[in-house]
Protein backbone atom coordinates (compact mmCIF):
# COMPACT_ATOMS: atom_id res chain seq x y z
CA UNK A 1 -13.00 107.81 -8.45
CA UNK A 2 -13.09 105.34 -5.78
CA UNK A 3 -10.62 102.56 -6.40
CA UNK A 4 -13.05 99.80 -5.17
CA UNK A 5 -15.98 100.77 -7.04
CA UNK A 6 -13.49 100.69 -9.97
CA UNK A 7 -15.00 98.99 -13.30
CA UNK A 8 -11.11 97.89 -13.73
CA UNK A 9 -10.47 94.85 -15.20
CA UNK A 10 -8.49 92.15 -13.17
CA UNK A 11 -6.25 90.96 -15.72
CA UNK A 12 -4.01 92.80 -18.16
CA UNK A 13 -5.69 94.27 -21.53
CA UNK A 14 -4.14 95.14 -24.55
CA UNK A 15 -4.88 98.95 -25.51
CA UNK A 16 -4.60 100.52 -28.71
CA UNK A 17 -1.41 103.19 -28.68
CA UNK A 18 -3.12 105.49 -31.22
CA UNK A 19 -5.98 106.36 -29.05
CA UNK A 20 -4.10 106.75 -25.87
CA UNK A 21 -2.04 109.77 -26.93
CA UNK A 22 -4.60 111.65 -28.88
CA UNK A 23 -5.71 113.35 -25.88
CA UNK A 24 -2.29 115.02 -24.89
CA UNK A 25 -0.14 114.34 -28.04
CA UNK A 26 2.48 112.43 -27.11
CA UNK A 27 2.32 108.82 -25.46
CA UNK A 28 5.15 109.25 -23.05
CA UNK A 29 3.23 111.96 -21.09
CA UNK A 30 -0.13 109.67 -21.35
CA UNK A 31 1.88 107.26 -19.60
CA UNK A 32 3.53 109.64 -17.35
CA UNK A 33 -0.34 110.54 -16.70
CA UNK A 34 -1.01 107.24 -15.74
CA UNK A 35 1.80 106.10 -13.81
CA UNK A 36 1.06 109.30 -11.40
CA UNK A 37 -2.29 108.32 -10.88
CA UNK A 38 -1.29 104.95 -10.34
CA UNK A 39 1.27 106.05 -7.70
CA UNK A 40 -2.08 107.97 -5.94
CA UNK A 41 -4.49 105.04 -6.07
CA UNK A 42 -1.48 102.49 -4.71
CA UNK A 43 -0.72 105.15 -1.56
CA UNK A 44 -4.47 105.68 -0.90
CA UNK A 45 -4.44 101.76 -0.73
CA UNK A 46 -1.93 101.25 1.43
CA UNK A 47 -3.16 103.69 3.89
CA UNK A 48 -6.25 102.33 4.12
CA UNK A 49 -4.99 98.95 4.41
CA UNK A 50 -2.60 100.22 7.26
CA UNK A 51 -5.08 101.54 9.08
CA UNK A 52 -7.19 98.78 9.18
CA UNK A 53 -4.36 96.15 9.88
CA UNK A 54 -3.30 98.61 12.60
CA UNK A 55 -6.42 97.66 14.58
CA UNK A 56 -5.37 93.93 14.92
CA UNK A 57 -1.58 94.96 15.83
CA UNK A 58 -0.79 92.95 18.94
CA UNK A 59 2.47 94.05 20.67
CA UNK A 60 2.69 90.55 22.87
CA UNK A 61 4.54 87.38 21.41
CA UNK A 62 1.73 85.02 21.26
CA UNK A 63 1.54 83.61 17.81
CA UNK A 64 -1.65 81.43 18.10
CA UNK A 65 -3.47 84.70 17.63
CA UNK A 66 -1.36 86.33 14.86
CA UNK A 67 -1.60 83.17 13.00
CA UNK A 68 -5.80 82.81 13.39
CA UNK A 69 -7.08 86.18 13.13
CA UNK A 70 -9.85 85.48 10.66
CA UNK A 71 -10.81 88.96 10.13
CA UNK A 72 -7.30 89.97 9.43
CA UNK A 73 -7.05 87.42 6.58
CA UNK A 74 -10.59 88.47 5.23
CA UNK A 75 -9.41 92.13 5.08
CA UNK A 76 -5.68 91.10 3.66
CA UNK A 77 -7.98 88.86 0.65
CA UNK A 78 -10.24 91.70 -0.12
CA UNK A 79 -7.71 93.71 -0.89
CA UNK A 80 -5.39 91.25 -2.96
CA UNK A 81 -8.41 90.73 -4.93
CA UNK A 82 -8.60 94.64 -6.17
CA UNK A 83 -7.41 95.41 -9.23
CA UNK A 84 -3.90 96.89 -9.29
CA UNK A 85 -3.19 100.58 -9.45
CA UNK A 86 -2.20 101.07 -13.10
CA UNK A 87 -5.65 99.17 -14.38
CA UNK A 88 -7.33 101.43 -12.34
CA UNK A 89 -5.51 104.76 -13.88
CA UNK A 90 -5.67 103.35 -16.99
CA UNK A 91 -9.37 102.72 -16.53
CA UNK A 92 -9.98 106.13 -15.11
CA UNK A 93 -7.64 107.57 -17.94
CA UNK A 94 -9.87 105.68 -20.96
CA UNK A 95 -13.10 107.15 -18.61
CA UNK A 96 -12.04 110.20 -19.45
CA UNK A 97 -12.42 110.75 -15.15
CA UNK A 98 -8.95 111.82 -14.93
CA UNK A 99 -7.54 115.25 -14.42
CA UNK A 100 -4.24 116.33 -15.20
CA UNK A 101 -2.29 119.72 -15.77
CA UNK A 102 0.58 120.32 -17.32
CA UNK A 103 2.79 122.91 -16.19
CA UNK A 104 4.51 123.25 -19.52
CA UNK A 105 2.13 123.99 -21.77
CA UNK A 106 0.21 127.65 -21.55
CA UNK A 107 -3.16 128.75 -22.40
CA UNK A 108 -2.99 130.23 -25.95
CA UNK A 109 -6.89 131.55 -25.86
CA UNK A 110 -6.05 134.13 -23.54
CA UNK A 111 -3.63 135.90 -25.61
């Protein structure tokens, strides 16, 4: 799912415990679950973000142009206004979009 077409909300919601872990059993790996993706979505981010800050990088000393480049301030605001990683796992989580494996638990239908 791409993070800026996310549905997320902006602001924190309250979610309902009971229906978070009925899909693995137990909340603390839901939230392990989440906090993974989260970790993804914030990297991707910040990558992209890098790499389009690293096209304004000036390597002389003149501030007048640090301090007014317009299109480096729109970028920096468009991406303070996106909603933070762990609304957009959670979202993705809720979806039902998001795919996880555990390593620990096996396949019992094959046996």
């Amino acid at each position: 799912m791409n993070y800026r077409k996310s549905k997320a909300s902006q602001n924190t919601v309250s979610r309902d415990m009971n229906e978070l872990w009925k899909e693995t059993g137990n909340i603390y790996e839901t939230v392990a679950i989440i906090g993974k993706r989260a970790n993804q979505i914030s990297s991707d981010m910040k990558h992209d973000l890098d790499k389009k800050l690293s096209e304004f990088a000036s390597y002389s000393d003149n501030l007048e142009e640090i301090f007014e480049n317009r299109e480096q301030i729109e970028i920096s605001r468009f991406y303070e206004k996106l909603p933070k990683p762990t609304l957009v796992a959670a979202k993705e989580y809720e979806d039902g979009t998001l795919y996880w494996k555990s390593p620990i638990k096996k396949d019992t239908s094959s046996e």
